[in-house]
PDB file of N, CA and C in Angstrom:
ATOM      1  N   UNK A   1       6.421 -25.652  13.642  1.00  0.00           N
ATOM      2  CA  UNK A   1       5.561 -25.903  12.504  1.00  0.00           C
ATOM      3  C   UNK A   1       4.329 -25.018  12.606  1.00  0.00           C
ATOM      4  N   UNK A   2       3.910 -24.306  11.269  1.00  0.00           N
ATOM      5  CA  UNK A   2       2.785 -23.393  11.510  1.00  0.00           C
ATOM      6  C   UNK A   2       1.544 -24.406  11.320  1.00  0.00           C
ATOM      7  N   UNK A   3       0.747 -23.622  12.056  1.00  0.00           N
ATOM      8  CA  UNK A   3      -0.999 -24.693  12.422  1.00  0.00           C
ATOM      9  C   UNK A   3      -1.299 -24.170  11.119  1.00  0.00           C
ATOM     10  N   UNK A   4      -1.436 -23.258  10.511  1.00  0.00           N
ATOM     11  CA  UNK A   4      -2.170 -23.114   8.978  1.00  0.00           C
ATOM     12  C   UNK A   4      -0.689 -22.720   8.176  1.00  0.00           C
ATOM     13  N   UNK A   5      -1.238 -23.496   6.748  1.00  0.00           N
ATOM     14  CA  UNK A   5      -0.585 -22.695   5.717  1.00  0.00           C
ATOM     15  C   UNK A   5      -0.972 -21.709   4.995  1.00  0.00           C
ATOM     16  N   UNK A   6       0.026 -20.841   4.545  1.00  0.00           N
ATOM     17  CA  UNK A   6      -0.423 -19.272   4.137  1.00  0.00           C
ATOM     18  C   UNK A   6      -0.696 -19.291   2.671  1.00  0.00           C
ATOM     19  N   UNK A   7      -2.033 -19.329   2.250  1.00  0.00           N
ATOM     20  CA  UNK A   7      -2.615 -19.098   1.119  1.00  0.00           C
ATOM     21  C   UNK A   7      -2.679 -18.247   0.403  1.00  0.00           C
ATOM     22  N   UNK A   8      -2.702 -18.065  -0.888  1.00  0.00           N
ATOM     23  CA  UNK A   8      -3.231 -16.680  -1.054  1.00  0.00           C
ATOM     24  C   UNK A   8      -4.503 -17.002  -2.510  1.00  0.00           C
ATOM     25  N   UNK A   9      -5.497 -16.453  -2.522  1.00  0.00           N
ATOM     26  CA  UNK A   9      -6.809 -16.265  -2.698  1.00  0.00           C
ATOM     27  C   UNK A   9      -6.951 -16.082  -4.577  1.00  0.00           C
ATOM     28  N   UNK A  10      -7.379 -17.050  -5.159  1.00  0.00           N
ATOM     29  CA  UNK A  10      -7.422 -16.687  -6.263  1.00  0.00           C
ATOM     30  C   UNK A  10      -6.485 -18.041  -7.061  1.00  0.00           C
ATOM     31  N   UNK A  11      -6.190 -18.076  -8.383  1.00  0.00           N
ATOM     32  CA  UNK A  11      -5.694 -18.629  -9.090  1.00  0.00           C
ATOM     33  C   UNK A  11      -4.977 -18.459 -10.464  1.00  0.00           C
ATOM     34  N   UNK A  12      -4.539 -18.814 -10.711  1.00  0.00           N
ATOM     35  CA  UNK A  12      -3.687 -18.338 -12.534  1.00  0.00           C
ATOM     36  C   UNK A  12      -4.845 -18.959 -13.269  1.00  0.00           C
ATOM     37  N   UNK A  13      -5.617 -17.586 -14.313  1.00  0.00           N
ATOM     38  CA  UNK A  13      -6.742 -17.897 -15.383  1.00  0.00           C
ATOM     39  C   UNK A  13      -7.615 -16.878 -14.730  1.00  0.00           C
ATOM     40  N   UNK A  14      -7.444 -16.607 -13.691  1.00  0.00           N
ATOM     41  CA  UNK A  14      -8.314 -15.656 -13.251  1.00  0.00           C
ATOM     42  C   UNK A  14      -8.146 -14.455 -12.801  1.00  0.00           C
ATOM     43  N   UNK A  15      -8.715 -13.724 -13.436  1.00  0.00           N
ATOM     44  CA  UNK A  15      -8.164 -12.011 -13.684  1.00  0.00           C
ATOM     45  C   UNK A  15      -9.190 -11.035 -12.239  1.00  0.00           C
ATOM     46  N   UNK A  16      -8.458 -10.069 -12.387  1.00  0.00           N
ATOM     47  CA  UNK A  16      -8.834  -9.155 -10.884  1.00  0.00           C
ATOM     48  C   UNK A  16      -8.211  -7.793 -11.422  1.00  0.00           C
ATOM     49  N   UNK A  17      -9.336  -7.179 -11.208  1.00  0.00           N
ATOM     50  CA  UNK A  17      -8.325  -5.222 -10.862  1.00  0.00           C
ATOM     51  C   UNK A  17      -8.562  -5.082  -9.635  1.00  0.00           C
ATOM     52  N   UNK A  18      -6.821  -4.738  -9.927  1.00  0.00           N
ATOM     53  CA  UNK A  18      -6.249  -3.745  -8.694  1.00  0.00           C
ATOM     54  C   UNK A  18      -6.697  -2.776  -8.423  1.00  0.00           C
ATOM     55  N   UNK A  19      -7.300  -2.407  -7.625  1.00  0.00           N
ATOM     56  CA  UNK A  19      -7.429  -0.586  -6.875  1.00  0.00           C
ATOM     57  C   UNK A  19      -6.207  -0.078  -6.494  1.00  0.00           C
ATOM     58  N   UNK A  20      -5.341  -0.704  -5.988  1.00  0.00           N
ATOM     59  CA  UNK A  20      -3.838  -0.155  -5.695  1.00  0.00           C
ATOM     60  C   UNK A  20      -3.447   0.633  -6.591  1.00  0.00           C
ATOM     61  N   UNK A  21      -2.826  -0.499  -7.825  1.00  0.00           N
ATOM     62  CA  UNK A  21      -1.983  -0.135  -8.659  1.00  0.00           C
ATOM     63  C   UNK A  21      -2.402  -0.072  -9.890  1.00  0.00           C
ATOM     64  N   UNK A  22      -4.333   0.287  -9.741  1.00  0.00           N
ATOM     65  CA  UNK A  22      -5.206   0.489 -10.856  1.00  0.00           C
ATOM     66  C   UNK A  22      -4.539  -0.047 -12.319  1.00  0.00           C
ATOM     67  N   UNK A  23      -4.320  -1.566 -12.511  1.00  0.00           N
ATOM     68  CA  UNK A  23      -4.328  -2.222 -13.350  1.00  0.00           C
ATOM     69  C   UNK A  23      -4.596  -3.514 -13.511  1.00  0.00           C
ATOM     70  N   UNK A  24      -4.943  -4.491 -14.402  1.00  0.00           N
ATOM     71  CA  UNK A  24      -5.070  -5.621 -14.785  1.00  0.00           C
ATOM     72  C   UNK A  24      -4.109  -7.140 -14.055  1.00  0.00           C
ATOM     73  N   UNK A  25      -4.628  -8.007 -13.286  1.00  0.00           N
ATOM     74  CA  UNK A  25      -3.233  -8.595 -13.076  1.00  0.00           C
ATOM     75  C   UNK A  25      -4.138 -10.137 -13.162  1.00  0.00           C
ATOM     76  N   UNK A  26      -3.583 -11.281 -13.532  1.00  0.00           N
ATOM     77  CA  UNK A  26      -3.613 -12.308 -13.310  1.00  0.00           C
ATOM     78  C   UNK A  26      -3.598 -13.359 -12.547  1.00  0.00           C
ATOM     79  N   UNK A  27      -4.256 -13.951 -11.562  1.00  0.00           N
ATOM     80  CA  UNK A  27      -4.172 -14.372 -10.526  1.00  0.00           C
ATOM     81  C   UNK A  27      -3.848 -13.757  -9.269  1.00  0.00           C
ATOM     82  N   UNK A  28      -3.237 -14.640  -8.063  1.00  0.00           N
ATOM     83  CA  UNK A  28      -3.414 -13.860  -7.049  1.00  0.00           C
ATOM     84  C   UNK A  28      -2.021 -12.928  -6.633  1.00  0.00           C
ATOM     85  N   UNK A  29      -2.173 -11.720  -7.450  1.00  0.00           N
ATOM     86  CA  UNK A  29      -0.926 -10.668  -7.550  1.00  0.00           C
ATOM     87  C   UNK A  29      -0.691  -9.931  -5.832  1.00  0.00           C
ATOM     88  N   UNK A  30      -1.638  -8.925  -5.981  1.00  0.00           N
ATOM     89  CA  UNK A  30      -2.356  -7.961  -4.581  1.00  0.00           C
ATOM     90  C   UNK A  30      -3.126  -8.947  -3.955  1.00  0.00           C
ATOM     91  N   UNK A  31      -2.985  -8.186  -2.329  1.00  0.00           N
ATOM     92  CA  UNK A  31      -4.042  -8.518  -1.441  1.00  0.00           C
ATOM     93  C   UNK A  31      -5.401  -8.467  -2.303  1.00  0.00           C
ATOM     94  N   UNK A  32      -6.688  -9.664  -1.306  1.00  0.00           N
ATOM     95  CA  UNK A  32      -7.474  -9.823  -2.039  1.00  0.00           C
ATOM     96  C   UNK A  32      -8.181  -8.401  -1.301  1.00  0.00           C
ATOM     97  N   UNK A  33      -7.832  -7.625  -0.498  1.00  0.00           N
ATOM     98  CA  UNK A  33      -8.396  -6.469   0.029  1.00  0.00           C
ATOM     99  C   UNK A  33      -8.678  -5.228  -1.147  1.00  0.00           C
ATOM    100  N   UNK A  34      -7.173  -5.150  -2.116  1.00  0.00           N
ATOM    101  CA  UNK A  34      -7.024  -4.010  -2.893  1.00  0.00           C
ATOM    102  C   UNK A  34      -7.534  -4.755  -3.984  1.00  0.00           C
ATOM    103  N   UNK A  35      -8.787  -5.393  -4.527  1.00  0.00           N
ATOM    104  CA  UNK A  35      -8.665  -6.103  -5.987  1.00  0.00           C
ATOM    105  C   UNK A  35     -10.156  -6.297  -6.041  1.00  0.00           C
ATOM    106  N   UNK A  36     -10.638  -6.158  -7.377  1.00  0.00           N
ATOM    107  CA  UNK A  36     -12.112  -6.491  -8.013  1.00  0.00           C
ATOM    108  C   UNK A  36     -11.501  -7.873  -8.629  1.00  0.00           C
ATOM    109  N   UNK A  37     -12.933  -8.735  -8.553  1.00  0.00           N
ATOM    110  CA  UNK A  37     -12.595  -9.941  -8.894  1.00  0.00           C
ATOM    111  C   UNK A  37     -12.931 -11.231  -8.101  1.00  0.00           C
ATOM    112  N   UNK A  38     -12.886 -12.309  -8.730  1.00  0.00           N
ATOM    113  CA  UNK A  38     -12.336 -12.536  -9.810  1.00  0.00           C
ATOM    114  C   UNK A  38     -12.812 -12.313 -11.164  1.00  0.00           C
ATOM    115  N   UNK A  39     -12.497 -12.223 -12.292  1.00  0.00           N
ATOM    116  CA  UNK A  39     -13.235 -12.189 -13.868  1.00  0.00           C
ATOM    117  C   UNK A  39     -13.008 -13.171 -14.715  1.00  0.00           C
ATOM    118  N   UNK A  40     -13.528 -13.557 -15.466  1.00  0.00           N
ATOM    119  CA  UNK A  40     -13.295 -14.706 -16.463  1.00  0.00           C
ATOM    120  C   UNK A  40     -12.573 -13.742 -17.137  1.00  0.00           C
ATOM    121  N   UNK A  41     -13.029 -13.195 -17.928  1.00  0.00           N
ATOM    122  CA  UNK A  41     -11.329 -12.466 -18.873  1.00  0.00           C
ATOM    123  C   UNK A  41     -10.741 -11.297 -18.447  1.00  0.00           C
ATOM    124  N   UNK A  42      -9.866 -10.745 -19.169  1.00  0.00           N
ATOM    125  CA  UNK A  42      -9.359  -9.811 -18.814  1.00  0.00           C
ATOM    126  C   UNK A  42     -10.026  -8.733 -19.459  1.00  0.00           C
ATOM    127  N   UNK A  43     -10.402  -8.922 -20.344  1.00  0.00           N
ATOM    128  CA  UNK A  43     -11.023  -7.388 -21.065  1.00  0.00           C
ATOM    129  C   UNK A  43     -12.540  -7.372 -19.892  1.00  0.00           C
ATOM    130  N   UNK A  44     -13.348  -7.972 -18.980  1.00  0.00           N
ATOM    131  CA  UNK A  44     -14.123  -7.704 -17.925  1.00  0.00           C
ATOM    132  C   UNK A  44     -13.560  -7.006 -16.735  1.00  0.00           C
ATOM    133  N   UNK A  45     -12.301  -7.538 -16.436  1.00  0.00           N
ATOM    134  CA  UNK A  45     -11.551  -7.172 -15.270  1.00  0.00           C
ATOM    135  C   UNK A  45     -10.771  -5.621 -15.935  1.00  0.00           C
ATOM    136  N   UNK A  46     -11.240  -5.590 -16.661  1.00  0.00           N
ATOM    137  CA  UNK A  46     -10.283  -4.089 -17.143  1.00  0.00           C
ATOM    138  C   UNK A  46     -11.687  -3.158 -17.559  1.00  0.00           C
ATOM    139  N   UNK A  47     -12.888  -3.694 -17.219  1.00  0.00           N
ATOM    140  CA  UNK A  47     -13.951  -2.572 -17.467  1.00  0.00           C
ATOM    141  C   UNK A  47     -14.675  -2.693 -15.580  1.00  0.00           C
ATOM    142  N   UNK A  48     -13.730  -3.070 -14.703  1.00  0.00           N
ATOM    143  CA  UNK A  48     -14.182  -3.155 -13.409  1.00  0.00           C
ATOM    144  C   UNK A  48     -14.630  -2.146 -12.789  1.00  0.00           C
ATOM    145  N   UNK A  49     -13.861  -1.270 -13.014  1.00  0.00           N
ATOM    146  CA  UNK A  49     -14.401   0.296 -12.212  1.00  0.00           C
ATOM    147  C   UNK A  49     -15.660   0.626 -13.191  1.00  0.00           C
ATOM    148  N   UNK A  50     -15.770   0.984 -14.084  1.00  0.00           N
ATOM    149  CA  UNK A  50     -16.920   1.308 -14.815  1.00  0.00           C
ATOM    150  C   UNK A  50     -18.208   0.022 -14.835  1.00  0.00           C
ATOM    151  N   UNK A  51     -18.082  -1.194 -14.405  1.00  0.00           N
ATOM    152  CA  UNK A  51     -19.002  -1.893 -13.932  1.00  0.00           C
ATOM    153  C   UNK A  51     -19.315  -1.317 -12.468  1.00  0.00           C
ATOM    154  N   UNK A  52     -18.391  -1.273 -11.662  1.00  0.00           N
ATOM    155  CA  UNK A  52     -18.797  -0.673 -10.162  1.00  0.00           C
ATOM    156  C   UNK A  52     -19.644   0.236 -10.165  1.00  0.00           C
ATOM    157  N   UNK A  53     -19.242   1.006 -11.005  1.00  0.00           N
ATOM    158  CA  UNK A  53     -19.879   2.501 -11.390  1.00  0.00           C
ATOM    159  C   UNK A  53     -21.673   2.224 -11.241  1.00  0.00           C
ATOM    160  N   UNK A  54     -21.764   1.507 -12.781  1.00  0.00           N
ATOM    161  CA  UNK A  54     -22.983   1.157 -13.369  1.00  0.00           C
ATOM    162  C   UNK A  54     -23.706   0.467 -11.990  1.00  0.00           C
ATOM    163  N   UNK A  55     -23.309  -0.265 -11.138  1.00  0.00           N
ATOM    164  CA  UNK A  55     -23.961  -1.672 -10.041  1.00  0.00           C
ATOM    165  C   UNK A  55     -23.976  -0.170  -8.909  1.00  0.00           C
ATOM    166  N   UNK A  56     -23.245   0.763  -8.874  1.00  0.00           N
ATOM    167  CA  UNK A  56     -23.915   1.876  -7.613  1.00  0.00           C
ATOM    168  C   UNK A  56     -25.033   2.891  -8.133  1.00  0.00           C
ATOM    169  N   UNK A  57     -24.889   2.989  -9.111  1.00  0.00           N
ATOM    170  CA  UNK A  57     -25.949   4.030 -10.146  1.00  0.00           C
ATOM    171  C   UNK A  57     -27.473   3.119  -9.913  1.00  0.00           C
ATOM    172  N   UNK A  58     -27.332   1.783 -10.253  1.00  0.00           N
ATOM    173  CA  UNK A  58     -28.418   0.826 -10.057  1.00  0.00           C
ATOM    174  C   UNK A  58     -28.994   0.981  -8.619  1.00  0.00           C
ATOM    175  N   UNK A  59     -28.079   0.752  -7.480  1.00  0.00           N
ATOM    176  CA  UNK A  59     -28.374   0.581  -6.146  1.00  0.00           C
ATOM    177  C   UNK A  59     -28.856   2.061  -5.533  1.00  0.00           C
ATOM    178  N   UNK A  60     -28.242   3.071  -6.362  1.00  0.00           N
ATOM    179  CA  UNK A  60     -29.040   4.288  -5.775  1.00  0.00           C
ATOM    180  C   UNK A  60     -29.876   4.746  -5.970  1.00  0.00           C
ATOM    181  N   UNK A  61     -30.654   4.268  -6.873  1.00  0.00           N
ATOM    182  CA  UNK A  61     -31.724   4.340  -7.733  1.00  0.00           C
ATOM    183  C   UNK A  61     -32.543   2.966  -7.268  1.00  0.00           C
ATOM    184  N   UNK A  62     -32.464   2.211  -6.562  1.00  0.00           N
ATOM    185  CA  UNK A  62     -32.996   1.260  -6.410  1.00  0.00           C
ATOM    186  C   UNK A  62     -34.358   1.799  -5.244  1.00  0.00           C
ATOM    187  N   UNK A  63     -35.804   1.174  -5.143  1.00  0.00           N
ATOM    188  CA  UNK A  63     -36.793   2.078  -4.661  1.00  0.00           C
ATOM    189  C   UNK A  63     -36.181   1.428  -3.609  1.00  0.00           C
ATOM    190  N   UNK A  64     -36.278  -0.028  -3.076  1.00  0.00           N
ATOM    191  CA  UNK A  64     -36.302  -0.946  -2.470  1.00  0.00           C
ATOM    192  C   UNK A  64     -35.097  -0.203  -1.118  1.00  0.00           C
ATOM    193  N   UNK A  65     -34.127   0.278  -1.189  1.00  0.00           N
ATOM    194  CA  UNK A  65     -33.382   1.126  -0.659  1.00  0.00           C
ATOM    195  C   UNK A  65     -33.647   1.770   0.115  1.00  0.00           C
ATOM    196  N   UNK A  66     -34.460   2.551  -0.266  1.00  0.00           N
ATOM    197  CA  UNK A  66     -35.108   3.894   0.159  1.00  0.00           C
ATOM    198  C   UNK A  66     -36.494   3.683   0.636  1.00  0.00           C
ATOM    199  N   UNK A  67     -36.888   2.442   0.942  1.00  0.00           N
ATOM    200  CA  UNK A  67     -38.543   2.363   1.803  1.00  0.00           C
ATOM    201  C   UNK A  67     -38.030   2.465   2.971  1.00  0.00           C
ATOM    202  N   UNK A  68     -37.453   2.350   3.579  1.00  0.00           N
ATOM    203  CA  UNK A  68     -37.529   2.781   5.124  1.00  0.00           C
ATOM    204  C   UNK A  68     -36.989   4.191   6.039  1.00  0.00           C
ATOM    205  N   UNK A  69     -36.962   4.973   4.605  1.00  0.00           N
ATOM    206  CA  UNK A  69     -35.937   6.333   4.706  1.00  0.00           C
ATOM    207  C   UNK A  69     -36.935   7.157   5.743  1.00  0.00           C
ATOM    208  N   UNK A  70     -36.963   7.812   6.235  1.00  0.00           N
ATOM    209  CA  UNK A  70     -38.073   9.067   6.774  1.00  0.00           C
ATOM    210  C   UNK A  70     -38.308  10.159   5.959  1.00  0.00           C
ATOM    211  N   UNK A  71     -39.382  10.759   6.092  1.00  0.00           N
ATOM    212  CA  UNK A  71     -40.028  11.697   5.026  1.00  0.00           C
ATOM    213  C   UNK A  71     -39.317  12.696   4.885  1.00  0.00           C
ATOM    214  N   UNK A  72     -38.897  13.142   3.962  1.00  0.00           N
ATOM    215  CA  UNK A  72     -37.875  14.744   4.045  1.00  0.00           C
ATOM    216  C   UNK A  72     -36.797  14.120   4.581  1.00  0.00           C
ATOM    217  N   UNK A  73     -35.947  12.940   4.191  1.00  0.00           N
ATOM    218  CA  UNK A  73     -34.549  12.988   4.395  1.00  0.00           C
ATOM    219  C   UNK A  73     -33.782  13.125   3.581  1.00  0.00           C
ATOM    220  N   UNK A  74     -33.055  14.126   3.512  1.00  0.00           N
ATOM    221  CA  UNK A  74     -31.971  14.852   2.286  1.00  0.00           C
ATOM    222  C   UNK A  74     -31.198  13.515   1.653  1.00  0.00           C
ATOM    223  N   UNK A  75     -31.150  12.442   2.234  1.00  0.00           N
ATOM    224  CA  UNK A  75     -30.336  11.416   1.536  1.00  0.00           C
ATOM    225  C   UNK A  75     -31.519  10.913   0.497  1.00  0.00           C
ATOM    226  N   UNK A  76     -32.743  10.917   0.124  1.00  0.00           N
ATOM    227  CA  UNK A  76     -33.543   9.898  -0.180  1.00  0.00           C
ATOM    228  C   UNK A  76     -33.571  10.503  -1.408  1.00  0.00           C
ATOM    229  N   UNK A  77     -33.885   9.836  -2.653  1.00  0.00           N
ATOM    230  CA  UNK A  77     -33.630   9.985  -4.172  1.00  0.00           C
ATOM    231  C   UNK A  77     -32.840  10.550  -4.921  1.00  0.00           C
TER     232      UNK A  77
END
């Protein structure tokens, strides 16, 4: 008898993109490794990469980031 049962992460109603197989899937399809998510709908979970996009554009641009950088470091702004 196994000490745990094998779960898998997520539910039916709740949408995720795949990075794998860069599409739309419904519940828990893919590992939760290869997947954005979860989303309340699907038309969110199908603008996932272009939200990622927008949330790293934010974070690289963020000052808060970059206060502890050293002066003249080619990574900073």
């Amino acid at each position: 008898m196994a000490l745990f049962k094998k779960r898998s992460a997520g539910r039916p109603g709740e949408w995720y993109y795949c990075l794998r197989h860069q599409k739309v899937e419904e519940g828990p399809e893919c590992r939760a490794a290869d997947r954005f998510g979860p989303y309340t709908t699907r038309e969110e979970a199908a603008h996932a990469m272009e939200t990622a996009r927008e949330r790293n554009v934010e974070w690289e641009t963020d000052a808060r980031w970059h206060d502890g950088a050293p002066k003249g470091d080619p990574g900073q702004g």
